[in-house]
Every structure is written in C-alpha cells, then in structure tokens.
PDB file of N, CA and C in Angstrom:
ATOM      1  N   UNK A   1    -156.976-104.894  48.031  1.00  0.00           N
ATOM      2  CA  UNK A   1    -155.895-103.917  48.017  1.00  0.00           C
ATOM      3  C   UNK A   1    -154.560-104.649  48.020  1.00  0.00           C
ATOM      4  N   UNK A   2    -153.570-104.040  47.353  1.00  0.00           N
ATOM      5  CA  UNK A   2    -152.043-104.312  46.988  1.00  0.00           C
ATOM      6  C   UNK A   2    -151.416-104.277  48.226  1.00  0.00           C
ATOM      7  N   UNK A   3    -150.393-105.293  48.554  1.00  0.00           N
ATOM      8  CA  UNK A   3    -149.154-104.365  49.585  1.00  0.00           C
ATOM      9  C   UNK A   3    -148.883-103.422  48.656  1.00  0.00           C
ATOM     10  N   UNK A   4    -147.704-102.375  49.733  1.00  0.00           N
ATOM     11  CA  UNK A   4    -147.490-101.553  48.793  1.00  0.00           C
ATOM     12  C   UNK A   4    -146.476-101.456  49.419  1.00  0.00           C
ATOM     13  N   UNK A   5    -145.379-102.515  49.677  1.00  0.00           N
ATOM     14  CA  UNK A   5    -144.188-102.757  50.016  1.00  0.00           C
ATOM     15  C   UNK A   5    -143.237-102.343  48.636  1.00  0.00           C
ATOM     16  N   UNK A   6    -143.416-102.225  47.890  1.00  0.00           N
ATOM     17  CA  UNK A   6    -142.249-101.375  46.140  1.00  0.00           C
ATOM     18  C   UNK A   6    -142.872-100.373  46.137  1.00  0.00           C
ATOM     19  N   UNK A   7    -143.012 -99.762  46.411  1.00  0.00           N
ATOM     20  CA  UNK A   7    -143.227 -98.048  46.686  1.00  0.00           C
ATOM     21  C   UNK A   7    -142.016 -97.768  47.510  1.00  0.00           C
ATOM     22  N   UNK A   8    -141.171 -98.465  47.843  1.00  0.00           N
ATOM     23  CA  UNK A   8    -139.788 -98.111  48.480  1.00  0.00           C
ATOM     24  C   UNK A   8    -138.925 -98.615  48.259  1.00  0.00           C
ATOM     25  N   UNK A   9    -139.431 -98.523  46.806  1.00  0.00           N
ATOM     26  CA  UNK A   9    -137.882 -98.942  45.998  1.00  0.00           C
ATOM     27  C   UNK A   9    -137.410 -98.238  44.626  1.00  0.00           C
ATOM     28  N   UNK A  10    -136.433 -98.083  44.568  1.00  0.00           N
ATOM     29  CA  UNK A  10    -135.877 -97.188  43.311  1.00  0.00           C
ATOM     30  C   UNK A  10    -137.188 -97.046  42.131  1.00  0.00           C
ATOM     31  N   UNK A  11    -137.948 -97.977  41.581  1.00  0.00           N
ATOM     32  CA  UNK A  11    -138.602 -97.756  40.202  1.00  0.00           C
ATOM     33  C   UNK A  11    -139.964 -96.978  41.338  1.00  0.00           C
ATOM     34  N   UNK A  12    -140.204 -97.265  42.836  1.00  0.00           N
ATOM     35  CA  UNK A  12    -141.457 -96.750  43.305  1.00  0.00           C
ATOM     36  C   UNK A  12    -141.389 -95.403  43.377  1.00  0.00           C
ATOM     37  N   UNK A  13    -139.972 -94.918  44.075  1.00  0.00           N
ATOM     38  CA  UNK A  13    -139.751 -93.645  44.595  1.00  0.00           C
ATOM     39  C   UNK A  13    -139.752 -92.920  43.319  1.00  0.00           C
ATOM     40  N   UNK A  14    -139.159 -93.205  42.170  1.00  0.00           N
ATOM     41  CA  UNK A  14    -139.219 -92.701  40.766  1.00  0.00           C
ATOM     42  C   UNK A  14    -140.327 -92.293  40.539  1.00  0.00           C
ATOM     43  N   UNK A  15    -141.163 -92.685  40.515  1.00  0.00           N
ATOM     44  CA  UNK A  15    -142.614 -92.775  39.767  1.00  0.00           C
ATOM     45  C   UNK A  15    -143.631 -91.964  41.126  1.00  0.00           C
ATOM     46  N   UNK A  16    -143.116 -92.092  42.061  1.00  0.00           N
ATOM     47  CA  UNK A  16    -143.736 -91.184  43.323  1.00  0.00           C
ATOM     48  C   UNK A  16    -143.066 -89.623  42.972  1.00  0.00           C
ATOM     49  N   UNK A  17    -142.109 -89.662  42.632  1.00  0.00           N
ATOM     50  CA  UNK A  17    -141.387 -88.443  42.553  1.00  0.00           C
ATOM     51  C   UNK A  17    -141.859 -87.561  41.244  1.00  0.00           C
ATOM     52  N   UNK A  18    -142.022 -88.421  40.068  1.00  0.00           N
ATOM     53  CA  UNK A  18    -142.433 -88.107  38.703  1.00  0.00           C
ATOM     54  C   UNK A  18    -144.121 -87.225  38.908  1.00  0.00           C
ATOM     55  N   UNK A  19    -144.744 -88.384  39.933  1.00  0.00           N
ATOM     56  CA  UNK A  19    -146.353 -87.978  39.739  1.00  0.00           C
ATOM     57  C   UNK A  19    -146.345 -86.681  40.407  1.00  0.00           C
ATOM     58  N   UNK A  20    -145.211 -86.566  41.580  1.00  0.00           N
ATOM     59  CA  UNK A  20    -145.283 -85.415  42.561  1.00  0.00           C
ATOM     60  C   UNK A  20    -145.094 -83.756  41.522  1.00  0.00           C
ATOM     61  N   UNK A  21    -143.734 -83.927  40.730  1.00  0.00           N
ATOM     62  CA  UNK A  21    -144.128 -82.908  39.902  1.00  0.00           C
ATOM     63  C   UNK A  21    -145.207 -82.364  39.103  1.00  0.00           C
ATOM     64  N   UNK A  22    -145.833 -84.083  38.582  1.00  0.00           N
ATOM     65  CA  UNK A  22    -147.051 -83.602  37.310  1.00  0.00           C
ATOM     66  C   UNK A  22    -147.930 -83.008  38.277  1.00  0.00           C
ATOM     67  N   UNK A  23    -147.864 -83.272  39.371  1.00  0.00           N
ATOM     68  CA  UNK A  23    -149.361 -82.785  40.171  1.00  0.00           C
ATOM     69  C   UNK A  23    -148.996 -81.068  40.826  1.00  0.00           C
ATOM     70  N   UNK A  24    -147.377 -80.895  41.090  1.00  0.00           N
ATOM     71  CA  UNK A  24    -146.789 -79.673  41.150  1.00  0.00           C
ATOM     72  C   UNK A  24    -147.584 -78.806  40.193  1.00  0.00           C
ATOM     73  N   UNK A  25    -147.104 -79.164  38.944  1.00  0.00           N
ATOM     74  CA  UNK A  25    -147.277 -78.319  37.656  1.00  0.00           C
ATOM     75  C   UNK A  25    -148.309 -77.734  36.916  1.00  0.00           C
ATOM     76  N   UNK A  26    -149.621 -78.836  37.842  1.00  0.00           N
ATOM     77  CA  UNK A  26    -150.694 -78.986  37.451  1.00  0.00           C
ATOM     78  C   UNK A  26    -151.492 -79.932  36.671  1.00  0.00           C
ATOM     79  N   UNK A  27    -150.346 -81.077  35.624  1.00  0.00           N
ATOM     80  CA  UNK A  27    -150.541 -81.295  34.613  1.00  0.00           C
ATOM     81  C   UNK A  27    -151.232 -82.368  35.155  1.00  0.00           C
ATOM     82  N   UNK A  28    -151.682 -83.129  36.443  1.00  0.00           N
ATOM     83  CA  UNK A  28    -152.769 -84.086  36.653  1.00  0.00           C
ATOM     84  C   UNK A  28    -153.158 -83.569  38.310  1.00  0.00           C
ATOM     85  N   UNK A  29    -154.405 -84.501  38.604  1.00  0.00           N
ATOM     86  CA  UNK A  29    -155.065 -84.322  39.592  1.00  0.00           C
ATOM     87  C   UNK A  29    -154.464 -85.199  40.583  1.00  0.00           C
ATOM     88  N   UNK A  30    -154.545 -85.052  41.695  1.00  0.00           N
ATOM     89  CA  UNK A  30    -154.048 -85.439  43.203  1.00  0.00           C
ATOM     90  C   UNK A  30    -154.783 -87.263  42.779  1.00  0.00           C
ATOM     91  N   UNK A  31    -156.133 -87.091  42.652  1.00  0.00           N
ATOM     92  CA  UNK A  31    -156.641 -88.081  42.393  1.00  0.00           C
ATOM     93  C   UNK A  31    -155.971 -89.254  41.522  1.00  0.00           C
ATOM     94  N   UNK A  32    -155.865 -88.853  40.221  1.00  0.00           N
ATOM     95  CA  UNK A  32    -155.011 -89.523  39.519  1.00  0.00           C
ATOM     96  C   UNK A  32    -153.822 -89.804  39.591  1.00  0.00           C
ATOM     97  N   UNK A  33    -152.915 -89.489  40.364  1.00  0.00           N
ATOM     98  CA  UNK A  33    -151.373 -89.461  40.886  1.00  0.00           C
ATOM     99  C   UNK A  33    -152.091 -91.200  41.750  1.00  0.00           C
ATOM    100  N   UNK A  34    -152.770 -90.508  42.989  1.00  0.00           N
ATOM    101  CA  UNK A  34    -153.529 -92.048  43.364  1.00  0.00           C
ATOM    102  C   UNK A  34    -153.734 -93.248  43.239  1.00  0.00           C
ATOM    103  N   UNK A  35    -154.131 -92.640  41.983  1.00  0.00           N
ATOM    104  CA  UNK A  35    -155.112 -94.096  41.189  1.00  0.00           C
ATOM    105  C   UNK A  35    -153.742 -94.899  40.290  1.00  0.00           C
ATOM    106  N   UNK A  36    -152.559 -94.136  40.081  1.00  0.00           N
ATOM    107  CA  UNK A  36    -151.218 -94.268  39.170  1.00  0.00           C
ATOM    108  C   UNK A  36    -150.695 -95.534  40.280  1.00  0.00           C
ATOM    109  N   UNK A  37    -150.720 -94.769  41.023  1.00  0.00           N
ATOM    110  CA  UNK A  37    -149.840 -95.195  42.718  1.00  0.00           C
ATOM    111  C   UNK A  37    -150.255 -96.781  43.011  1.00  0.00           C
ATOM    112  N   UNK A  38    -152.094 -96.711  43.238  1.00  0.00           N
ATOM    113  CA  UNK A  38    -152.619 -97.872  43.353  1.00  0.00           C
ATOM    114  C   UNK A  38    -152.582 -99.030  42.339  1.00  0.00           C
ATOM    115  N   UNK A  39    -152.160 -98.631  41.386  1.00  0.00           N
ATOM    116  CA  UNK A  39    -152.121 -99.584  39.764  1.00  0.00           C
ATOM    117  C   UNK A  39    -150.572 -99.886  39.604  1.00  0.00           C
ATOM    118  N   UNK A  40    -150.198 -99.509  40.020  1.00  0.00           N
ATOM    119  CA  UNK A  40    -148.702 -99.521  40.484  1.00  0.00           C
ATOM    120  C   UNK A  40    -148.658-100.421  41.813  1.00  0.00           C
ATOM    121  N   UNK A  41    -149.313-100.428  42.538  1.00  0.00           N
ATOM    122  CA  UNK A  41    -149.558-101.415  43.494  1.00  0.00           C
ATOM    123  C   UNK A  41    -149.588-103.154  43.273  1.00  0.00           C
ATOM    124  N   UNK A  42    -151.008-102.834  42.417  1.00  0.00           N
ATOM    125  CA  UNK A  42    -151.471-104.094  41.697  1.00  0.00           C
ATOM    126  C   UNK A  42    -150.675-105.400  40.550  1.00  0.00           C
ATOM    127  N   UNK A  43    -150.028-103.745  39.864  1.00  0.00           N
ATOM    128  CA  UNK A  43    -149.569-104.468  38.561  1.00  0.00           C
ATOM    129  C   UNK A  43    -148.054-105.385  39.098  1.00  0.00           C
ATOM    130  N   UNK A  44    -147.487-104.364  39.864  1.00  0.00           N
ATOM    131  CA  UNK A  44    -146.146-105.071  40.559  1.00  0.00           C
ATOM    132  C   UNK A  44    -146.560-106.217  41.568  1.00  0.00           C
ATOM    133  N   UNK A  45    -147.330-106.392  42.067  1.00  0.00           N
ATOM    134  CA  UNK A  45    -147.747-107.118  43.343  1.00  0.00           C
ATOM    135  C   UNK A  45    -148.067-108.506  42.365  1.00  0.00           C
ATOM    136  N   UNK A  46    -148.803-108.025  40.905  1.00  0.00           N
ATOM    137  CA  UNK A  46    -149.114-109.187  39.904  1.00  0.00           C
ATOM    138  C   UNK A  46    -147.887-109.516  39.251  1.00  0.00           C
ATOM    139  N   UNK A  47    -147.049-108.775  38.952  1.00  0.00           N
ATOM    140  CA  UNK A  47    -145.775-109.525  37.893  1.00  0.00           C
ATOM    141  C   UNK A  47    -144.711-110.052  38.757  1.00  0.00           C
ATOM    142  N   UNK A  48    -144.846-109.721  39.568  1.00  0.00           N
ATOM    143  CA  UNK A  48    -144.039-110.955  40.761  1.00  0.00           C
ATOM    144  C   UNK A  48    -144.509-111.870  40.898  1.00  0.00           C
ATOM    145  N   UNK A  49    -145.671-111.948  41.644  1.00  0.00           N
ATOM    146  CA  UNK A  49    -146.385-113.192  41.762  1.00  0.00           C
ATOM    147  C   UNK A  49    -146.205-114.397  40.213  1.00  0.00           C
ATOM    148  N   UNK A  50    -146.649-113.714  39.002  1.00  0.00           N
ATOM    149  CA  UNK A  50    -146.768-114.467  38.213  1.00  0.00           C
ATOM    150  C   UNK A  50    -145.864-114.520  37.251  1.00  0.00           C
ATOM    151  N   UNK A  51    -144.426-113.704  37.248  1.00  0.00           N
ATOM    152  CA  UNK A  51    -143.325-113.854  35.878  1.00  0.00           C
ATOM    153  C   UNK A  51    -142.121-114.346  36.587  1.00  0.00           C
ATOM    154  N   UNK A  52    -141.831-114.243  38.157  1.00  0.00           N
ATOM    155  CA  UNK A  52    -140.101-114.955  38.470  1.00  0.00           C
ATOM    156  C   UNK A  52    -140.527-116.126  39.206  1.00  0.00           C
ATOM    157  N   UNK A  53    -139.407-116.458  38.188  1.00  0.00           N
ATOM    158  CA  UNK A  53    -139.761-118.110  38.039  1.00  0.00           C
ATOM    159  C   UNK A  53    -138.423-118.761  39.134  1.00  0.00           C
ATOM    160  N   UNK A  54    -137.322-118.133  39.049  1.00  0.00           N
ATOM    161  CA  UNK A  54    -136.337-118.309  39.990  1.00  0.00           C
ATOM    162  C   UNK A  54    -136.569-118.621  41.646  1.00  0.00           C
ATOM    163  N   UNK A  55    -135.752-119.342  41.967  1.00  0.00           N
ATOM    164  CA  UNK A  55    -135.311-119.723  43.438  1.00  0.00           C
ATOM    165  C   UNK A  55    -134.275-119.780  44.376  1.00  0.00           C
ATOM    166  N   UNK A  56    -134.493-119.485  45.411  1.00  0.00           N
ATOM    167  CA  UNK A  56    -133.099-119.795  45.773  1.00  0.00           C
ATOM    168  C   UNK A  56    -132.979-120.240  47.585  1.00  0.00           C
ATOM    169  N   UNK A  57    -132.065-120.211  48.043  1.00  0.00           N
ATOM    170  CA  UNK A  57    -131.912-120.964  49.486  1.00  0.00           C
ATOM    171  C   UNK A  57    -131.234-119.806  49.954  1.00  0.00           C
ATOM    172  N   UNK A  58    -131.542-119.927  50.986  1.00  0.00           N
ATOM    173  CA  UNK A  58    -130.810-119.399  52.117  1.00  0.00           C
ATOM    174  C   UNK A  58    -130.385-120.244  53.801  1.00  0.00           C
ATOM    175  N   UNK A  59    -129.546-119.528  54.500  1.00  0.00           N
ATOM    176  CA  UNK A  59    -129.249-120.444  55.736  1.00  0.00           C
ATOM    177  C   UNK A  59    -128.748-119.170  56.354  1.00  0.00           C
ATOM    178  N   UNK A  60    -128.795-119.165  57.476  1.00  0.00           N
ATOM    179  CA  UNK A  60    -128.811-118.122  58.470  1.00  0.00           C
ATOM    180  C   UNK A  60    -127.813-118.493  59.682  1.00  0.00           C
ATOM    181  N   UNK A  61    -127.475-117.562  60.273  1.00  0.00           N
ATOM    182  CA  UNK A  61    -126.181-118.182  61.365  1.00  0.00           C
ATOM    183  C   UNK A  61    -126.788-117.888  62.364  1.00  0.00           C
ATOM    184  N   UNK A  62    -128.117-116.800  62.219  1.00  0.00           N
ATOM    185  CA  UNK A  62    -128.640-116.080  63.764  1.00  0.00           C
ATOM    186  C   UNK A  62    -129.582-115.553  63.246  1.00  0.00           C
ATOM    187  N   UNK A  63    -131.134-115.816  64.170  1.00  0.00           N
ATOM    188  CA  UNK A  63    -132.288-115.297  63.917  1.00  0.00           C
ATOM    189  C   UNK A  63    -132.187-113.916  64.838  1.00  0.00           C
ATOM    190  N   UNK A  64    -131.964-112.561  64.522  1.00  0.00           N
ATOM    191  CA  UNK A  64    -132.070-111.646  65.534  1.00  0.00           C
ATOM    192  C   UNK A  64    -133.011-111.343  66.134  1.00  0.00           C
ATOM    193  N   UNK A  65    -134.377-110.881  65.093  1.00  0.00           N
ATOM    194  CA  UNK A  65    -135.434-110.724  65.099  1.00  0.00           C
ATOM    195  C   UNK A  65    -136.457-111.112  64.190  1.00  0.00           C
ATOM    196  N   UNK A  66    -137.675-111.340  64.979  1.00  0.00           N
ATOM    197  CA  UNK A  66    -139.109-111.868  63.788  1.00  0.00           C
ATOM    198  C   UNK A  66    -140.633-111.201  64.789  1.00  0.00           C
ATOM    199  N   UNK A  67    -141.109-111.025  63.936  1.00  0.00           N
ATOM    200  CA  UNK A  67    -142.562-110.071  64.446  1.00  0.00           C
ATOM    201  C   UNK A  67    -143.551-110.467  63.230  1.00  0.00           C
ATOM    202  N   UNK A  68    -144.636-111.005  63.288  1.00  0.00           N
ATOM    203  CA  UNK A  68    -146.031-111.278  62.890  1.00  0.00           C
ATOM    204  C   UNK A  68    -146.655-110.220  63.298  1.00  0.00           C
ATOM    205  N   UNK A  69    -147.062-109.585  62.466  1.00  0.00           N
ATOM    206  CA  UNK A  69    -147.932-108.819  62.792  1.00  0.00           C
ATOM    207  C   UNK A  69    -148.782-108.363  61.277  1.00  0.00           C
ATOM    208  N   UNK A  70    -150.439-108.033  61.342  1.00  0.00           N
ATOM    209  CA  UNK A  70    -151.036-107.795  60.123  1.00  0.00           C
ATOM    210  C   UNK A  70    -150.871-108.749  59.181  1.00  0.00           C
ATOM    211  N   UNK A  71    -150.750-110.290  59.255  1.00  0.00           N
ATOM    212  CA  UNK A  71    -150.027-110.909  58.352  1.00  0.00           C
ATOM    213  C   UNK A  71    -149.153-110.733  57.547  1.00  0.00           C
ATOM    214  N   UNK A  72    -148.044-109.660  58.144  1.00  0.00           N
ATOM    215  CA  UNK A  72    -146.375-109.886  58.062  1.00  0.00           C
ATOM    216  C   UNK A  72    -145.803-110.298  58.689  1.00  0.00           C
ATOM    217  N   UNK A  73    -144.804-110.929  57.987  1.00  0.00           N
ATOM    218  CA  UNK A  73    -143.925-111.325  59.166  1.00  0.00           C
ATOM    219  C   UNK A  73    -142.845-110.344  58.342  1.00  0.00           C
ATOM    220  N   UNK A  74    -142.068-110.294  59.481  1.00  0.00           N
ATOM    221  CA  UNK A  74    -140.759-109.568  59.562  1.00  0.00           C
ATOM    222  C   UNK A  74    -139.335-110.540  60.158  1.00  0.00           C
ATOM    223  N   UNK A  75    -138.437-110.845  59.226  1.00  0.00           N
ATOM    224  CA  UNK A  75    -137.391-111.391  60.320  1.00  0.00           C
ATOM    225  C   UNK A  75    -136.296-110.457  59.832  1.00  0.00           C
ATOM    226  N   UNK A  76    -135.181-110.462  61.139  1.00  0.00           N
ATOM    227  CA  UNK A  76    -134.148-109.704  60.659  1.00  0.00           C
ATOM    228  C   UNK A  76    -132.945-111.095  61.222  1.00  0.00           C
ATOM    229  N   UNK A  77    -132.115-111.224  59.956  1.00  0.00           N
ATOM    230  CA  UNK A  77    -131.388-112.459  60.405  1.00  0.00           C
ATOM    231  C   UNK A  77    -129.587-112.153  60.261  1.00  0.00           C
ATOM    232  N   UNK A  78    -128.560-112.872  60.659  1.00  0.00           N
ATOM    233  CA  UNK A  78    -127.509-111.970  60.667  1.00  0.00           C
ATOM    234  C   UNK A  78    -126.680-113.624  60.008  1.00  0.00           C
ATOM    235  N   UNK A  79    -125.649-113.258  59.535  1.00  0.00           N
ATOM    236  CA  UNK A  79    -124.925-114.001  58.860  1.00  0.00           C
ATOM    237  C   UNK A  79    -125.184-114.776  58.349  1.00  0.00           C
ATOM    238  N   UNK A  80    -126.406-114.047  56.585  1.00  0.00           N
ATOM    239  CA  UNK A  80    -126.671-115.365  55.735  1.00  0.00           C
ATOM    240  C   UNK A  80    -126.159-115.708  54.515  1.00  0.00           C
ATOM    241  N   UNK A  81    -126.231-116.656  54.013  1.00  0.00           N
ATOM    242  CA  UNK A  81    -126.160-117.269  52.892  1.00  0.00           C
ATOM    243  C   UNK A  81    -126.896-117.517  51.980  1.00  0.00           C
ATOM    244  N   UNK A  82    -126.962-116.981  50.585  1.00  0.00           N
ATOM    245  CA  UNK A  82    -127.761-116.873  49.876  1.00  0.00           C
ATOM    246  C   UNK A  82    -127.120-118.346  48.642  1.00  0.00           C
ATOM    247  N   UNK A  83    -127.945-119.169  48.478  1.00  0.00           N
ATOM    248  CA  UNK A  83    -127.374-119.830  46.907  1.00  0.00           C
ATOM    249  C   UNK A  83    -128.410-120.209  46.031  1.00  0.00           C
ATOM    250  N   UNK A  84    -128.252-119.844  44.974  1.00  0.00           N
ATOM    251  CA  UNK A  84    -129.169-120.001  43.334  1.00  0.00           C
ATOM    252  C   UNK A  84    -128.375-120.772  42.634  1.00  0.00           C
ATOM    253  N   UNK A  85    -128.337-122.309  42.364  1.00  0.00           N
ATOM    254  CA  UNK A  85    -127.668-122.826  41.815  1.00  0.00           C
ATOM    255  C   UNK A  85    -126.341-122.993  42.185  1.00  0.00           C
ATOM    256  N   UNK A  86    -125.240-122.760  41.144  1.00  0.00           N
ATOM    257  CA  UNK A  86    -123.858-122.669  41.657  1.00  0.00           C
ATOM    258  C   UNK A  86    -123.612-121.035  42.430  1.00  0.00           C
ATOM    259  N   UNK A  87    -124.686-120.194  42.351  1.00  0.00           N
ATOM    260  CA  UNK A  87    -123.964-118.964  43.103  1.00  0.00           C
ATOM    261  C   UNK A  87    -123.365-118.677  44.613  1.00  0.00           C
ATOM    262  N   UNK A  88    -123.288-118.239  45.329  1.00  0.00           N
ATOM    263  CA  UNK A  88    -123.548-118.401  46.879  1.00  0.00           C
ATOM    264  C   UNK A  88    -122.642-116.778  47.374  1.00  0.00           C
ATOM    265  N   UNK A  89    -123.368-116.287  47.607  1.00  0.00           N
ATOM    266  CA  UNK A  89    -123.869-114.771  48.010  1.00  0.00           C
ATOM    267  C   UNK A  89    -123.706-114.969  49.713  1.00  0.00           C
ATOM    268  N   UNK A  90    -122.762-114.456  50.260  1.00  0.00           N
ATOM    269  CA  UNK A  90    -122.773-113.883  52.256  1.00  0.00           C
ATOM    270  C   UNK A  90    -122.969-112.558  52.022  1.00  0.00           C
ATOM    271  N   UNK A  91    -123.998-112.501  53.417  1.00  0.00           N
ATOM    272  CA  UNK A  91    -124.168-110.930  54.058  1.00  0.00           C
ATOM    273  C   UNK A  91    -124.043-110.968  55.248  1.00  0.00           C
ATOM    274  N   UNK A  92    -123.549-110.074  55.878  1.00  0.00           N
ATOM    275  CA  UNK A  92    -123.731-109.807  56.999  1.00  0.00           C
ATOM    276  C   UNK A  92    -125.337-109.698  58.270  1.00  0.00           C
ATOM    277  N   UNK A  93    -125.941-109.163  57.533  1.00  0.00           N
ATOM    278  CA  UNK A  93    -127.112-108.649  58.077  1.00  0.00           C
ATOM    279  C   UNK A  93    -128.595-108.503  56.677  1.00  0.00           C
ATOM    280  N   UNK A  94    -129.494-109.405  56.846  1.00  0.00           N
ATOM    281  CA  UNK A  94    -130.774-108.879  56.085  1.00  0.00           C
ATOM    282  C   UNK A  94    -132.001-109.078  56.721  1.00  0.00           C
ATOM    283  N   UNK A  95    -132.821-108.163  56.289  1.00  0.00           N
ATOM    284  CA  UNK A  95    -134.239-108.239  56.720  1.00  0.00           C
ATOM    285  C   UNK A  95    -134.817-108.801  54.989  1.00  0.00           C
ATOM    286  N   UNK A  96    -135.996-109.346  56.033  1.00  0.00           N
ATOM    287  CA  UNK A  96    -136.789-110.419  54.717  1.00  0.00           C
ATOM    288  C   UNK A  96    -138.637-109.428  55.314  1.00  0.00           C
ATOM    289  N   UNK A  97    -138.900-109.109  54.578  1.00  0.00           N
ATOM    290  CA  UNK A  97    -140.553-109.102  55.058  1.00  0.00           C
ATOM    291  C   UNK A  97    -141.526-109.777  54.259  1.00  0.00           C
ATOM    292  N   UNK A  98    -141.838-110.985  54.809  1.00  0.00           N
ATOM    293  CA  UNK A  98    -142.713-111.933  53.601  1.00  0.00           C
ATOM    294  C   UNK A  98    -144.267-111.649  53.741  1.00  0.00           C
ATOM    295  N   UNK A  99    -145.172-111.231  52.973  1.00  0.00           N
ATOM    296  CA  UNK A  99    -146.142-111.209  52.700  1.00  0.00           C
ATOM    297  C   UNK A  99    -147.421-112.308  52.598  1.00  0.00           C
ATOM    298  N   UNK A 100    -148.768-112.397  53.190  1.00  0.00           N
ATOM    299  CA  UNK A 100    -149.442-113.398  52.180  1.00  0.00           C
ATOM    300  C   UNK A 100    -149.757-113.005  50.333  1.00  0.00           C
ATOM    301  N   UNK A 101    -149.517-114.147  50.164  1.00  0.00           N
ATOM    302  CA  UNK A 101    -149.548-113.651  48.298  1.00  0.00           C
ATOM    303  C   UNK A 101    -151.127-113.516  48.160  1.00  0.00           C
ATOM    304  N   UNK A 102    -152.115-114.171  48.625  1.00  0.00           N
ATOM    305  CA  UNK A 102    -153.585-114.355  48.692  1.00  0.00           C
ATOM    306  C   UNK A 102    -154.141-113.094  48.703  1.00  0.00           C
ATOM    307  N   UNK A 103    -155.231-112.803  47.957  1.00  0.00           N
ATOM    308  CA  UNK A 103    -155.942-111.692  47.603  1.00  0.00           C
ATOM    309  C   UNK A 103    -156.613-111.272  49.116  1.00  0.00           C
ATOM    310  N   UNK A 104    -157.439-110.523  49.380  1.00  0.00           N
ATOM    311  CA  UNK A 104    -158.082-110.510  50.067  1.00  0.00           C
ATOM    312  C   UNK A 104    -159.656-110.991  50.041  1.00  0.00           C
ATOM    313  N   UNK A 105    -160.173-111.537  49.053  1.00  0.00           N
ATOM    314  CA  UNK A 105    -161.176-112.273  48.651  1.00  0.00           C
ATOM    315  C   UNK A 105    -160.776-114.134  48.807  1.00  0.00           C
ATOM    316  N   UNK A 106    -159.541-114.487  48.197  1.00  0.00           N
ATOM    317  CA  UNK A 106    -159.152-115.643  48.717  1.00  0.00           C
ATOM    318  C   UNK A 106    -159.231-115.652  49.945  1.00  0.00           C
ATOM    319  N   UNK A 107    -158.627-114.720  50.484  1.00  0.00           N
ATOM    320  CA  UNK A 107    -158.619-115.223  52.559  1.00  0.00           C
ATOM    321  C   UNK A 107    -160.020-115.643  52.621  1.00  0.00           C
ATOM    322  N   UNK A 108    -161.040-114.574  52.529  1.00  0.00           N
ATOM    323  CA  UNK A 108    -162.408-114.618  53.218  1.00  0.00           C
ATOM    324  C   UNK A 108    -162.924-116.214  52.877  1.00  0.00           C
ATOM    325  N   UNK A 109    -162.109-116.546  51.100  1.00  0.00           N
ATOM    326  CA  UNK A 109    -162.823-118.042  50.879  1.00  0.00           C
ATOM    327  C   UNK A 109    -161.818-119.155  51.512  1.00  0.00           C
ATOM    328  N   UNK A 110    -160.835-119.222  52.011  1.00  0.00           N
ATOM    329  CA  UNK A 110    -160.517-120.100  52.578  1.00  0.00           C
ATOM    330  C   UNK A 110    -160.825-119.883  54.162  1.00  0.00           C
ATOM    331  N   UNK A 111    -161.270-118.632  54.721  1.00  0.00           N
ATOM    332  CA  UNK A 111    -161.439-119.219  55.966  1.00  0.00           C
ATOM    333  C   UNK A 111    -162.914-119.406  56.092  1.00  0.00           C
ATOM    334  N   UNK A 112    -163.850-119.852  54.886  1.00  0.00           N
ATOM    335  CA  UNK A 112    -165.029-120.505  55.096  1.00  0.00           C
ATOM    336  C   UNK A 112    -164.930-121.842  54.836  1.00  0.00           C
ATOM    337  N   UNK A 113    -164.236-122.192  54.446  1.00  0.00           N
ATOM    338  CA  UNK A 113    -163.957-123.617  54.057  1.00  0.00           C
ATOM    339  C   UNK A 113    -163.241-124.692  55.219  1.00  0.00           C
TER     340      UNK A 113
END
C-alpha cells in the first residue's frame, strides 16, 4: 500500500472532489472512486520516487518538534533555509514529514537479511 500523504494536496483534493460528484450523479461506483483514489496513491508515490531528479539543502535555526511514529517521522522546524544551487529561499516555520520510500515487501526482505 501507497502513503497517501498527496491526497492533501491541490491535484489530490481535485480529483477527490471530481470522483465525489461522479459517484453523486451516479456516473461510477463508490468502489471505483476507490480503486481511482488507490492508483492515485501508487502512481504519485511512483513518479516521485522515480522522475525528480532535483536537490536541495536546508539549515534550520530551531528544531521545535520531531515524532517517529509508524515509520514517520514528523519534524516541525522554525527559521529555515532552503538552497538549490544559487537559490536560497527563508521561512519562518515548516513541517517536513519524511516517509520510508521502501515498499512494503522490501521491508519484510531487508529485515530477513
């Protein structure tokens, strides 16, 4: 199974909102709205992983908060710095929630190994 951390984001809520009418209207099944949702899961969870190729740094002035939990972590950090090359981006305040990228079939084979 996918995170399904972009389901809360502009193209997720779109496409949550879109299926919500077709299934209003009749024009598909609850089921299939689902199965849209879950493939939508997958396919985004895959074109990240495998099409941005970009990087970048960050530096932080203050760790506020961080929580592990479910193999997330969560940090919320306050006065950072973002730079990609020559860019360099300040915020005040961001949360990062990093994911394992590993399938759930990879885990099971690396923790036999």
């Amino acid at each position: 199974m996918a995170y399904q951390l972009y389901r809360n984001t502009t193209i997720g809520h779109t496409l949550q909102e879109s299926l919500d009418e077709f299934v209003q209207s009749g024009q598909i099944s609850n089921q299939l709205a689902r199965n849209v949702m879950l493939h939508f899961d997958r396919a985004i969870n895959n074109a990240l992983a495998s099409r941005v190729k970009s990087r970048l740094t960050f530096k932080a002035g203050h760790l506020k908060t961080y929580r592990f939990c479910d193999n997330v972590w969560t940090f919320v950090l306050k006065d950072v710095e973002f730079r990609e090359v020559q860019e360099l981006i300040k915020v005040d305040k961001v949360k990062i929630v990093a994911c394992d990228g590993k399938t759930p079939q990879q885990l099971k084979d690396s923790e036999r190994d």
